[in-house]
C-alpha atoms as a PDB file:
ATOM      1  CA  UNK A   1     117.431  36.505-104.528  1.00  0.00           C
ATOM      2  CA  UNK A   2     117.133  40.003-103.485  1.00  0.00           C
ATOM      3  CA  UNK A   3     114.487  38.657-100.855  1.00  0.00           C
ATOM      4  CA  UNK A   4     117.366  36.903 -99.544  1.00  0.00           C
ATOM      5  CA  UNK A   5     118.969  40.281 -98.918  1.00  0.00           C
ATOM      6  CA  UNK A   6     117.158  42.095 -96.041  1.00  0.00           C
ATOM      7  CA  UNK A   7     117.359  38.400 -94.248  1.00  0.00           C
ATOM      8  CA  UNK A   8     121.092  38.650 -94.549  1.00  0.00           C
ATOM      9  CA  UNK A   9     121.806  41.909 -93.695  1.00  0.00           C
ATOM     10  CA  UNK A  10     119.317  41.430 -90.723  1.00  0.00           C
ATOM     11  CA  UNK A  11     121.464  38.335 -89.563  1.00  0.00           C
ATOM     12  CA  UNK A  12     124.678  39.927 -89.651  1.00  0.00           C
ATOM     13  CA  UNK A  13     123.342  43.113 -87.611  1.00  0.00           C
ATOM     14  CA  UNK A  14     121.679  41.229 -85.209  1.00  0.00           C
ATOM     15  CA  UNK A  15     125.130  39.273 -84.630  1.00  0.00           C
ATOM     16  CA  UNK A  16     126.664  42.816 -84.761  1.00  0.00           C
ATOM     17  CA  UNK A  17     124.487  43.931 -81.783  1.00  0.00           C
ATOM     18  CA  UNK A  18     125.549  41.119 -79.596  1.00  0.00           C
ATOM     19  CA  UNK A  19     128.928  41.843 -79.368  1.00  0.00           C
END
């Protein structure tokens, strides 16, 4: 699970950086 983390937070910054 906490593997799943750094994928997340990745995913949301990435989105983030986009806008």
């Amino acid at each position: 699970f906490l593997s799943l983390i750094p994928k997340i937070a990745g995913g949301i910054a990435s989105l983030v950086k986009d806008l």
